[in-house]
PDB file of N, CA and C in Angstrom:
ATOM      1  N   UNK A   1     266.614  52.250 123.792  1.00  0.00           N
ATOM      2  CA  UNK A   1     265.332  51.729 123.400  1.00  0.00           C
ATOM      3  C   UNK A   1     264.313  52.069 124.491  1.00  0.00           C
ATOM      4  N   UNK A   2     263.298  52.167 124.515  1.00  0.00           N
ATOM      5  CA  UNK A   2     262.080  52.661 124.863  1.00  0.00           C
ATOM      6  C   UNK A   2     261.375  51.541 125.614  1.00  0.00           C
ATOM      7  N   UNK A   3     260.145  51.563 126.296  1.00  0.00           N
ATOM      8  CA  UNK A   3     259.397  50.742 126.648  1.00  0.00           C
ATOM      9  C   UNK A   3     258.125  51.289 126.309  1.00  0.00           C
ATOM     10  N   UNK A   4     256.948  50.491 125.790  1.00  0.00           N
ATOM     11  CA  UNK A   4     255.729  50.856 126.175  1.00  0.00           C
ATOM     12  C   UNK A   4     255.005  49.624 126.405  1.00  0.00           C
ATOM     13  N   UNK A   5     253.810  49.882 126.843  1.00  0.00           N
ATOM     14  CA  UNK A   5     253.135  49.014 128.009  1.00  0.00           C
ATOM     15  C   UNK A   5     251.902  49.104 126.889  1.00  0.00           C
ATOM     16  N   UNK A   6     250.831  48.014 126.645  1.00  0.00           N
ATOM     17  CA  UNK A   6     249.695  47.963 126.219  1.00  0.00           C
ATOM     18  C   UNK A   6     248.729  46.799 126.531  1.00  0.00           C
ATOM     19  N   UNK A   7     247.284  46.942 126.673  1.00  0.00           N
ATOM     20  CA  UNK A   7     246.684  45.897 126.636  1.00  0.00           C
ATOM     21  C   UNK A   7     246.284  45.215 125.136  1.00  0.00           C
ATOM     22  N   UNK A   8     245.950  44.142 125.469  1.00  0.00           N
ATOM     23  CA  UNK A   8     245.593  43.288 124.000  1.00  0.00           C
ATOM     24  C   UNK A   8     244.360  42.619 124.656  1.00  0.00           C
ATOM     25  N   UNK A   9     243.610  41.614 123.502  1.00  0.00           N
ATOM     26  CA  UNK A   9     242.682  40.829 123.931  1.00  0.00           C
ATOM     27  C   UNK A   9     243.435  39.465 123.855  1.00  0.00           C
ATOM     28  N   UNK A  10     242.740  38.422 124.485  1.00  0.00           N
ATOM     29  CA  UNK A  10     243.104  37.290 124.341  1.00  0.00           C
ATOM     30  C   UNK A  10     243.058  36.497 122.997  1.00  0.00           C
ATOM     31  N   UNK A  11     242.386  37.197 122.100  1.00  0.00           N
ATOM     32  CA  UNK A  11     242.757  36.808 120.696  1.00  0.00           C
ATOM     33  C   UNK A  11     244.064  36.813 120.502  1.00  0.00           C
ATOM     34  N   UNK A  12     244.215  38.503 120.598  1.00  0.00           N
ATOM     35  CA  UNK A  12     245.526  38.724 119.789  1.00  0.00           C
ATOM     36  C   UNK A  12     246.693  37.808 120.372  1.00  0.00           C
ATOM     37  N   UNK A  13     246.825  37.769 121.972  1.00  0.00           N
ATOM     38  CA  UNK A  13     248.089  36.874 122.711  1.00  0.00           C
ATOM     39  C   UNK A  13     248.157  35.641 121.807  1.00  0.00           C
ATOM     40  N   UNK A  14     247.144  35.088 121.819  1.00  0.00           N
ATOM     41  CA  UNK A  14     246.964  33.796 121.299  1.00  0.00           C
ATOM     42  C   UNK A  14     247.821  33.782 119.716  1.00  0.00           C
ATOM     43  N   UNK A  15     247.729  34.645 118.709  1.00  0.00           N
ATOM     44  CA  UNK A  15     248.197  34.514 117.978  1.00  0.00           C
ATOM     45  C   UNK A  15     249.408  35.419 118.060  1.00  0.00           C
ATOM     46  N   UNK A  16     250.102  36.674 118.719  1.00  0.00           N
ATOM     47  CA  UNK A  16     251.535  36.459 119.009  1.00  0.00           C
ATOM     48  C   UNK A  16     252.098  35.609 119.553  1.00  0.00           C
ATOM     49  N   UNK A  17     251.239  34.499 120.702  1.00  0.00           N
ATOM     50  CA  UNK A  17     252.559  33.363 120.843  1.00  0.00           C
ATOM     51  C   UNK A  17     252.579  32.148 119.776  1.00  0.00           C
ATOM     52  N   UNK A  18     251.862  32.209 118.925  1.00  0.00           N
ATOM     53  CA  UNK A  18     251.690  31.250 117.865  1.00  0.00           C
ATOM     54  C   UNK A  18     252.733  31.734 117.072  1.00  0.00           C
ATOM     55  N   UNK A  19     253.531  33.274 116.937  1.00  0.00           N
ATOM     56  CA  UNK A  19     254.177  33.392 115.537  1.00  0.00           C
ATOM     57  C   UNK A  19     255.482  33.500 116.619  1.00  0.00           C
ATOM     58  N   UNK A  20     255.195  33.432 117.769  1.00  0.00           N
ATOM     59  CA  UNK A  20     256.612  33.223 118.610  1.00  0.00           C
ATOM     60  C   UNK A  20     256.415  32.134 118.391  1.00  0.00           C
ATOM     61  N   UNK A  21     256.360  30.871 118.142  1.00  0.00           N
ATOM     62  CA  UNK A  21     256.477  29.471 118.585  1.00  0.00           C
ATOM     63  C   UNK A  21     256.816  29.643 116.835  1.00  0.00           C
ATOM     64  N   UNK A  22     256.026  30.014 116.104  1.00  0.00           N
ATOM     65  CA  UNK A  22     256.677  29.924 114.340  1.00  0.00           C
ATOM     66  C   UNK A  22     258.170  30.306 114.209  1.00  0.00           C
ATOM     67  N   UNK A  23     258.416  31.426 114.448  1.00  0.00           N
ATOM     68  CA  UNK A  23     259.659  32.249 114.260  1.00  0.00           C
ATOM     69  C   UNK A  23     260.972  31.791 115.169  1.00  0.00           C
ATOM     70  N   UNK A  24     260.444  31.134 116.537  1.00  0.00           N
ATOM     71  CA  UNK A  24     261.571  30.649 117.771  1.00  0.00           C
ATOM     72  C   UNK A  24     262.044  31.736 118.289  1.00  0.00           C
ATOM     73  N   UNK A  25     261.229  32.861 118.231  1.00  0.00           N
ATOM     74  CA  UNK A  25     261.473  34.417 118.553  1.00  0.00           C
ATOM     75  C   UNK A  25     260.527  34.678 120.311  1.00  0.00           C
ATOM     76  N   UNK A  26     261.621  35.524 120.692  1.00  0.00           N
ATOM     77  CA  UNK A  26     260.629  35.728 122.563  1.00  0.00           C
ATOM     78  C   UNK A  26     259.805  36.902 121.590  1.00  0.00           C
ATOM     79  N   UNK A  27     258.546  37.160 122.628  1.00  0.00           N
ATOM     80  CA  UNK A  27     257.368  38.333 122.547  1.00  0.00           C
ATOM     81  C   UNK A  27     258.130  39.423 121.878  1.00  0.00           C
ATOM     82  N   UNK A  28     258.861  39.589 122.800  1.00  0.00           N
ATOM     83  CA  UNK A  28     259.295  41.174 122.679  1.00  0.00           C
ATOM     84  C   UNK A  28     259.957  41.499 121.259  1.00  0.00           C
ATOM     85  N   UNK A  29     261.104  40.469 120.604  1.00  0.00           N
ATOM     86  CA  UNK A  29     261.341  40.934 119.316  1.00  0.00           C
ATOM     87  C   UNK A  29     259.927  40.325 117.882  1.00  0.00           C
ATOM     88  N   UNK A  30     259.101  39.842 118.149  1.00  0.00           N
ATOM     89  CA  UNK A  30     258.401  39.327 117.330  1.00  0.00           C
ATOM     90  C   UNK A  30     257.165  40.546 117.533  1.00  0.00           C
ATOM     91  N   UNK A  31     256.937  41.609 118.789  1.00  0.00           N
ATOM     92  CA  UNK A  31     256.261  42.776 118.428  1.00  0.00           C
ATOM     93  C   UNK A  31     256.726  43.620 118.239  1.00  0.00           C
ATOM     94  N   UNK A  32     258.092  43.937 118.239  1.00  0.00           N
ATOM     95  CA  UNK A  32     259.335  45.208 117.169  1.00  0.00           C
ATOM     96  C   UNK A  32     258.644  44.628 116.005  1.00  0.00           C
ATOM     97  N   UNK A  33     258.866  43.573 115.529  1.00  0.00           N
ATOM     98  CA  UNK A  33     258.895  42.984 114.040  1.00  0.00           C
ATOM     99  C   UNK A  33     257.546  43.401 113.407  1.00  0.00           C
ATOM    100  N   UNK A  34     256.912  43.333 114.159  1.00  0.00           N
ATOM    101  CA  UNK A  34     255.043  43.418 114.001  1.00  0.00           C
ATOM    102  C   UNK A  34     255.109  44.739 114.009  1.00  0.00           C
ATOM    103  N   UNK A  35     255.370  45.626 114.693  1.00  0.00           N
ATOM    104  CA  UNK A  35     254.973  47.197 114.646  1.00  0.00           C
ATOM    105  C   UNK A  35     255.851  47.658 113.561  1.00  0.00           C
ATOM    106  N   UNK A  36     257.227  47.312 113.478  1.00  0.00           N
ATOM    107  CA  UNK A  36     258.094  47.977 112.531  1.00  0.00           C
ATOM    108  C   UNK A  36     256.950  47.827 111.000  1.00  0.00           C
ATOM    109  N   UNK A  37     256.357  46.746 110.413  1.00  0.00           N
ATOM    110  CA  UNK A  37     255.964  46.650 109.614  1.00  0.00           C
ATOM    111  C   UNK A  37     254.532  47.328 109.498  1.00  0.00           C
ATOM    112  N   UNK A  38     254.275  47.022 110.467  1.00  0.00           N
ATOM    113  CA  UNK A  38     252.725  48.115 110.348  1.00  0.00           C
ATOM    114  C   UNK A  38     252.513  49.523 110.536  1.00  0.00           C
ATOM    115  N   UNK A  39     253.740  50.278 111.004  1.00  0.00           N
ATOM    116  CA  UNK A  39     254.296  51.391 110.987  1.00  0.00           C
ATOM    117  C   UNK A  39     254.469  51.499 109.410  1.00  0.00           C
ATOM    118  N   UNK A  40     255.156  50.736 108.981  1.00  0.00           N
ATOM    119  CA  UNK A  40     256.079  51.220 107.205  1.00  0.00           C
ATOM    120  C   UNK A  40     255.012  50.658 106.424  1.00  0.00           C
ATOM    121  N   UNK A  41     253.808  49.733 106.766  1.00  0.00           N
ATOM    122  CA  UNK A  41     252.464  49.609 105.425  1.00  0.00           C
ATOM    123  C   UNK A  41     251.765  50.925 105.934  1.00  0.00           C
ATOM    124  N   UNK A  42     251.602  51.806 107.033  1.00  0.00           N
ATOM    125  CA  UNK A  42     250.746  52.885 107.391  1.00  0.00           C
ATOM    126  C   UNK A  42     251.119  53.777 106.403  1.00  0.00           C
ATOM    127  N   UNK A  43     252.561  54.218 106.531  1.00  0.00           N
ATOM    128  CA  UNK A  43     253.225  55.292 106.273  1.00  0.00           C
ATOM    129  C   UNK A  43     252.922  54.917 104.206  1.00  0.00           C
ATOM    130  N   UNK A  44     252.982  53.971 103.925  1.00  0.00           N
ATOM    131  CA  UNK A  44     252.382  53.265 102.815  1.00  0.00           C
ATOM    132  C   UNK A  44     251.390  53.952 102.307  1.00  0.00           C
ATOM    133  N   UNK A  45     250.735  53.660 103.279  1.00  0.00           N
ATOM    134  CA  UNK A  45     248.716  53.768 102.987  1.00  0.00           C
ATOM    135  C   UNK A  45     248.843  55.079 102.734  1.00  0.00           C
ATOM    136  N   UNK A  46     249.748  55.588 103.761  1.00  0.00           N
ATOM    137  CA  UNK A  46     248.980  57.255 103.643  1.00  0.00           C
ATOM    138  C   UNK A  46     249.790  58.796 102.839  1.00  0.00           C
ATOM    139  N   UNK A  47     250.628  58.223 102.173  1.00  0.00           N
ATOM    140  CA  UNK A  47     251.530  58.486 101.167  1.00  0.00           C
ATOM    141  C   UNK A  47     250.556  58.441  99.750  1.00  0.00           C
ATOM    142  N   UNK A  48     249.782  56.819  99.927  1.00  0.00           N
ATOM    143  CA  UNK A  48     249.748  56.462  98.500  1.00  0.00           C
ATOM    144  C   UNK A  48     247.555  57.295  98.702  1.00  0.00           C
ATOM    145  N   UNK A  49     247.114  57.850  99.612  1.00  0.00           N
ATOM    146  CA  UNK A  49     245.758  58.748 100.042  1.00  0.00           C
ATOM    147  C   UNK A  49     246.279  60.049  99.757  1.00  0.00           C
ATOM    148  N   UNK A  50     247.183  60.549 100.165  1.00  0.00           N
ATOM    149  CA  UNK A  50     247.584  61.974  99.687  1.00  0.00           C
ATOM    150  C   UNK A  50     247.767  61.951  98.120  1.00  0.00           C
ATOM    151  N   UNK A  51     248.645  61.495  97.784  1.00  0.00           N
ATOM    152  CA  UNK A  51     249.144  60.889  96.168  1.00  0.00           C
ATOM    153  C   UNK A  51     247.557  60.837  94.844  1.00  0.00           C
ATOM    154  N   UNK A  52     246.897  59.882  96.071  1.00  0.00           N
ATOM    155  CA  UNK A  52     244.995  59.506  95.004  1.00  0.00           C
ATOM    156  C   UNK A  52     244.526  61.242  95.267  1.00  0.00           C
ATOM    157  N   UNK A  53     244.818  61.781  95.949  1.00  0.00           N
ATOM    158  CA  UNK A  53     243.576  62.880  96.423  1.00  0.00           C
ATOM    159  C   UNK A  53     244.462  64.188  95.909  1.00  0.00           C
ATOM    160  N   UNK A  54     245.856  64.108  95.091  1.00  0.00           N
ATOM    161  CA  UNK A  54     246.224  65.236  94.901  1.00  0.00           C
ATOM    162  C   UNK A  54     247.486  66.221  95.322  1.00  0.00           C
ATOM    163  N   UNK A  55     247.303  65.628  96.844  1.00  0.00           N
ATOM    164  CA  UNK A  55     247.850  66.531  97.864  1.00  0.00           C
ATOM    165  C   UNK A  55     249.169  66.447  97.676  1.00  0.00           C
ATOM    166  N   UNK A  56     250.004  65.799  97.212  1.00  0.00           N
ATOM    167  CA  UNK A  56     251.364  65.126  97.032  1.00  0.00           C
ATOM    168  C   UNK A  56     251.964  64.965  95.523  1.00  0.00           C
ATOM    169  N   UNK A  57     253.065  65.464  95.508  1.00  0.00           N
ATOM    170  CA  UNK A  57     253.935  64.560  94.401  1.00  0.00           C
ATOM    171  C   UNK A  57     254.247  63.059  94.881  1.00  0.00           C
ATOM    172  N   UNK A  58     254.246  62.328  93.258  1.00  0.00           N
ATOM    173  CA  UNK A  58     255.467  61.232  93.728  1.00  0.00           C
ATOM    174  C   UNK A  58     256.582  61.233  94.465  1.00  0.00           C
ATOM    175  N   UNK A  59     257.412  61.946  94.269  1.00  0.00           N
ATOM    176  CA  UNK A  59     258.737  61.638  94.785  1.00  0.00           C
ATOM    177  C   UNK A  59     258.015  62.246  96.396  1.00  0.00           C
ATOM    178  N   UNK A  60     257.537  63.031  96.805  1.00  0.00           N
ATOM    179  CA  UNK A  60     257.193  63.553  97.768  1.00  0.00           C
ATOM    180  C   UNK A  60     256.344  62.436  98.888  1.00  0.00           C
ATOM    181  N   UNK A  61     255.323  61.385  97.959  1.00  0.00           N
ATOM    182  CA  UNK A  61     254.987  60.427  98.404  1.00  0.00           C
ATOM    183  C   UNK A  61     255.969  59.675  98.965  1.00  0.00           C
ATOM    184  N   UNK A  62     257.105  59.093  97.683  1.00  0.00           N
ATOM    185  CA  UNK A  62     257.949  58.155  97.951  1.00  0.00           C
ATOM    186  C   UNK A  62     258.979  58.449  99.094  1.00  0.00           C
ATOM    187  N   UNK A  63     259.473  59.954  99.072  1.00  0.00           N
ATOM    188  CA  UNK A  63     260.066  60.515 100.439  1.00  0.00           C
ATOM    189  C   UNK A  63     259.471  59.855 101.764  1.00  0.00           C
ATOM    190  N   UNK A  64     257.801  60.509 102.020  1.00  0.00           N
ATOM    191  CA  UNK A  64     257.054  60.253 103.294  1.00  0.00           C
ATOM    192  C   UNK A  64     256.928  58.662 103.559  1.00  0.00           C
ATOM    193  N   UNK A  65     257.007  57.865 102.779  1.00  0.00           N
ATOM    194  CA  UNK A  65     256.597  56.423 102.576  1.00  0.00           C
ATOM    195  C   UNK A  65     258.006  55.182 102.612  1.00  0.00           C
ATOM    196  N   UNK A  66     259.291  56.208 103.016  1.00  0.00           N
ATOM    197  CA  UNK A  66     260.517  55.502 103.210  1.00  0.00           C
ATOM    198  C   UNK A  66     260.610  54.176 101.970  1.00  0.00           C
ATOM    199  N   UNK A  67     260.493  55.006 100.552  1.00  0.00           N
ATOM    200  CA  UNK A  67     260.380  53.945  99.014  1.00  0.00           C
ATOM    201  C   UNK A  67     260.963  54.665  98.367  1.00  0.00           C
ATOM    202  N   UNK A  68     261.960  54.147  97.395  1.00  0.00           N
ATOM    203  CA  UNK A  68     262.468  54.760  96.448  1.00  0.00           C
ATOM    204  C   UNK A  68     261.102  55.768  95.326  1.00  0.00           C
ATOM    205  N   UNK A  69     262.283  56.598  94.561  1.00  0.00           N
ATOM    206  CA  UNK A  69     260.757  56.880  93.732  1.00  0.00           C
ATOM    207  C   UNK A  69     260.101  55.551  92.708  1.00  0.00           C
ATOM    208  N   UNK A  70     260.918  54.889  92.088  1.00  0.00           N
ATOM    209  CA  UNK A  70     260.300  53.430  91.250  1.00  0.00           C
ATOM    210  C   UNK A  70     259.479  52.981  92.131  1.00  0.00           C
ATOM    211  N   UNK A  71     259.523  52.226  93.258  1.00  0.00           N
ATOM    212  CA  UNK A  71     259.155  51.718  94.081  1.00  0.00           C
ATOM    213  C   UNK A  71     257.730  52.442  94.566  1.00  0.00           C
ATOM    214  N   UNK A  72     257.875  53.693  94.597  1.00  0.00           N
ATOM    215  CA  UNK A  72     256.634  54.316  95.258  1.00  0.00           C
ATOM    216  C   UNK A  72     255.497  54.238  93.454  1.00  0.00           C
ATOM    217  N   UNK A  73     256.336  54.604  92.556  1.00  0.00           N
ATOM    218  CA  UNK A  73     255.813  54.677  91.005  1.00  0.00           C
ATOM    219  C   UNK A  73     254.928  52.794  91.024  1.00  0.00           C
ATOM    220  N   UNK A  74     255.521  52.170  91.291  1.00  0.00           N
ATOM    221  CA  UNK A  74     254.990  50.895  91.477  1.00  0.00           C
ATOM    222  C   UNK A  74     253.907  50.747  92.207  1.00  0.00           C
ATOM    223  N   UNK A  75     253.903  51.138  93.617  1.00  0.00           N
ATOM    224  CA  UNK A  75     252.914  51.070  94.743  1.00  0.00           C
ATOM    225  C   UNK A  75     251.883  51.463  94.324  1.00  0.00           C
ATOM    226  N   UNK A  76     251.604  52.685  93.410  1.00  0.00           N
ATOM    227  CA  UNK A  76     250.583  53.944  92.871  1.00  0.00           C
ATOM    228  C   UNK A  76     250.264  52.829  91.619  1.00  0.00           C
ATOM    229  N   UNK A  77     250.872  52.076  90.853  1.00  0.00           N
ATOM    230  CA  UNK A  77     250.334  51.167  89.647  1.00  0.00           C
ATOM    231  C   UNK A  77     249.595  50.420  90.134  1.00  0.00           C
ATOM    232  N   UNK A  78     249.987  49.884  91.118  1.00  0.00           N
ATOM    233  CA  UNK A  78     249.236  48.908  91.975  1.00  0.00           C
ATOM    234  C   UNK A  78     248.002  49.362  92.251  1.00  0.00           C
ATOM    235  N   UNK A  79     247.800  50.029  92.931  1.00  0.00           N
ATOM    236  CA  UNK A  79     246.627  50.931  93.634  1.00  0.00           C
ATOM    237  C   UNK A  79     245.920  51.375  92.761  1.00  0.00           C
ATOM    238  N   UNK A  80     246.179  51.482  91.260  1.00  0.00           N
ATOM    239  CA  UNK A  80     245.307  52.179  90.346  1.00  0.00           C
ATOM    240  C   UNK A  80     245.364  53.711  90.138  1.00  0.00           C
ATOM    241  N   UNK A  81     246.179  53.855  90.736  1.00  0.00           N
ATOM    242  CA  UNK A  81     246.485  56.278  91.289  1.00  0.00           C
ATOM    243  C   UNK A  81     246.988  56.132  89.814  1.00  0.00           C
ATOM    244  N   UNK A  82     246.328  56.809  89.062  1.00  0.00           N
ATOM    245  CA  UNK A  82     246.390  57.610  87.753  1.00  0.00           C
ATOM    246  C   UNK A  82     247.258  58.784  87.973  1.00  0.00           C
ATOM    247  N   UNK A  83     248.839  58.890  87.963  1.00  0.00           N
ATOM    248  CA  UNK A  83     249.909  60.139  87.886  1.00  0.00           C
ATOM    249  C   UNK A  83     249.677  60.929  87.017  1.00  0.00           C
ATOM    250  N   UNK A  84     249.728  60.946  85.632  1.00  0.00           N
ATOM    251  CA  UNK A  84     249.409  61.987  84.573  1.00  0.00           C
ATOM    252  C   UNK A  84     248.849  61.256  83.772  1.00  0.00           C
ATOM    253  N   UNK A  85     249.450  62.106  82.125  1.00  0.00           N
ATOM    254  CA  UNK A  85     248.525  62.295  81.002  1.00  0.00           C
ATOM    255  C   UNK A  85     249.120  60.850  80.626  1.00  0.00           C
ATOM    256  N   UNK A  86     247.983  59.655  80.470  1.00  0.00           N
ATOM    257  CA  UNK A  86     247.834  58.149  80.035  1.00  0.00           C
ATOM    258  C   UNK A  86     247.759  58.440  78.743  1.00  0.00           C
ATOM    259  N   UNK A  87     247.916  56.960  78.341  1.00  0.00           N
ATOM    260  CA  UNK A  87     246.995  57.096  76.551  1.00  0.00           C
ATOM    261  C   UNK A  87     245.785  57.177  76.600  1.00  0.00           C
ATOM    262  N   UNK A  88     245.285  56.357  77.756  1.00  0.00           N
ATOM    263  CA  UNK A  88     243.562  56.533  77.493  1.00  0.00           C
ATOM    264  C   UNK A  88     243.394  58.248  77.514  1.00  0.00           C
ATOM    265  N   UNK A  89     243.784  59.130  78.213  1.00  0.00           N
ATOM    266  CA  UNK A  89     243.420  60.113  78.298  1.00  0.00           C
ATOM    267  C   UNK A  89     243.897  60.696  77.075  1.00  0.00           C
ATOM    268  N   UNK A  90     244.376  60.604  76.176  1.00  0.00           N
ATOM    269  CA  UNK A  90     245.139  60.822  75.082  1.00  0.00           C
ATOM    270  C   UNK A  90     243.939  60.557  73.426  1.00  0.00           C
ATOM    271  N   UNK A  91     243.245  59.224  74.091  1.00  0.00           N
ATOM    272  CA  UNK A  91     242.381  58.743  73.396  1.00  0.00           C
ATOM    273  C   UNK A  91     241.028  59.709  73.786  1.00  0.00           C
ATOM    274  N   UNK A  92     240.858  60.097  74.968  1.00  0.00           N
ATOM    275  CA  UNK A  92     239.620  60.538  75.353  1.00  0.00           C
ATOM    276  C   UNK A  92     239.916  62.162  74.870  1.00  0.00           C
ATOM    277  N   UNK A  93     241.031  62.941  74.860  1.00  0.00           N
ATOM    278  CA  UNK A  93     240.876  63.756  73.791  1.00  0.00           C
ATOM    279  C   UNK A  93     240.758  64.201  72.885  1.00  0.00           C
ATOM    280  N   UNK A  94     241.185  63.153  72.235  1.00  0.00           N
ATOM    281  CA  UNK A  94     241.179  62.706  70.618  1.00  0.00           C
ATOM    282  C   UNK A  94     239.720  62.891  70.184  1.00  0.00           C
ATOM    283  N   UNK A  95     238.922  61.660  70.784  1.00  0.00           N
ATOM    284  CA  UNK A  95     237.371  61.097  70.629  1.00  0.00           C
ATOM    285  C   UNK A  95     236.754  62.632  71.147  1.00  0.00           C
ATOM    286  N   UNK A  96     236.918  63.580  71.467  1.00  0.00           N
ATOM    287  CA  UNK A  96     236.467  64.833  72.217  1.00  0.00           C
ATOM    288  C   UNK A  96     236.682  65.867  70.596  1.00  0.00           C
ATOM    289  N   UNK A  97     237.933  65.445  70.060  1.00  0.00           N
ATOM    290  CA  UNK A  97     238.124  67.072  69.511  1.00  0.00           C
ATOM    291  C   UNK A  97     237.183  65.952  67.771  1.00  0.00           C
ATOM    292  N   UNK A  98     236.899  64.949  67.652  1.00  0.00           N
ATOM    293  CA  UNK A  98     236.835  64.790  66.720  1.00  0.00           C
ATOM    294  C   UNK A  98     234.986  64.884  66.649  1.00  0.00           C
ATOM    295  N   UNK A  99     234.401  65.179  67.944  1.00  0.00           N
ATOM    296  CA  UNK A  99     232.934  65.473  67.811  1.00  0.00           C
ATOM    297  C   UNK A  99     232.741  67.016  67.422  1.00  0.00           C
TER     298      UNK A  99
END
């Protein structure tokens, strides 16, 4: 295991020893716990920005984003990321070929 060294403000201390005093956890495993997760919502975020903008398949998302493919198929429902051909779009061709 590794070490790294960082400053914080006195905000933030204040509320890592608050979720150490929640959890009964010392500093050190309660900011593994904290980074592990904000590491894996990043990798999240930026899976499901490639995915909105194109750049990516699903499964390719769900690869980079450590999610099954359902799971990543879920994340993208959530978010509103339109994958393919919907019904609305189905409807909006329809209403197109019938003008």
């Amino acid at each position: 295991m590794k070490t790294i060294t960082t400053r914080i403000s006195e905000d933030l201390l204040e509320k890592l020893e608050e979720i150490e005093r929640e959890e009964k956890a010392d500093r050190a495993a309660v900011i593994r716990r904290l980074l592990d997760k904000a590491v894996g919502n990043w990798k999240v975020e930026k899976a499901l920005d490639e995915l909105r903008e194109g750049r990516t398949t699903l499964r390719t998302a769900a690869r980079k984003a450590d999610l099954t493919y359902v799971e990543m198929l879920d994340r993208a429902k959530e978010a509103g990321i339109q994958l393919g051909y919907t019904a609305e779009d189905l409807r909006d061709d329809l209403a197109e070929l019938e003008e």
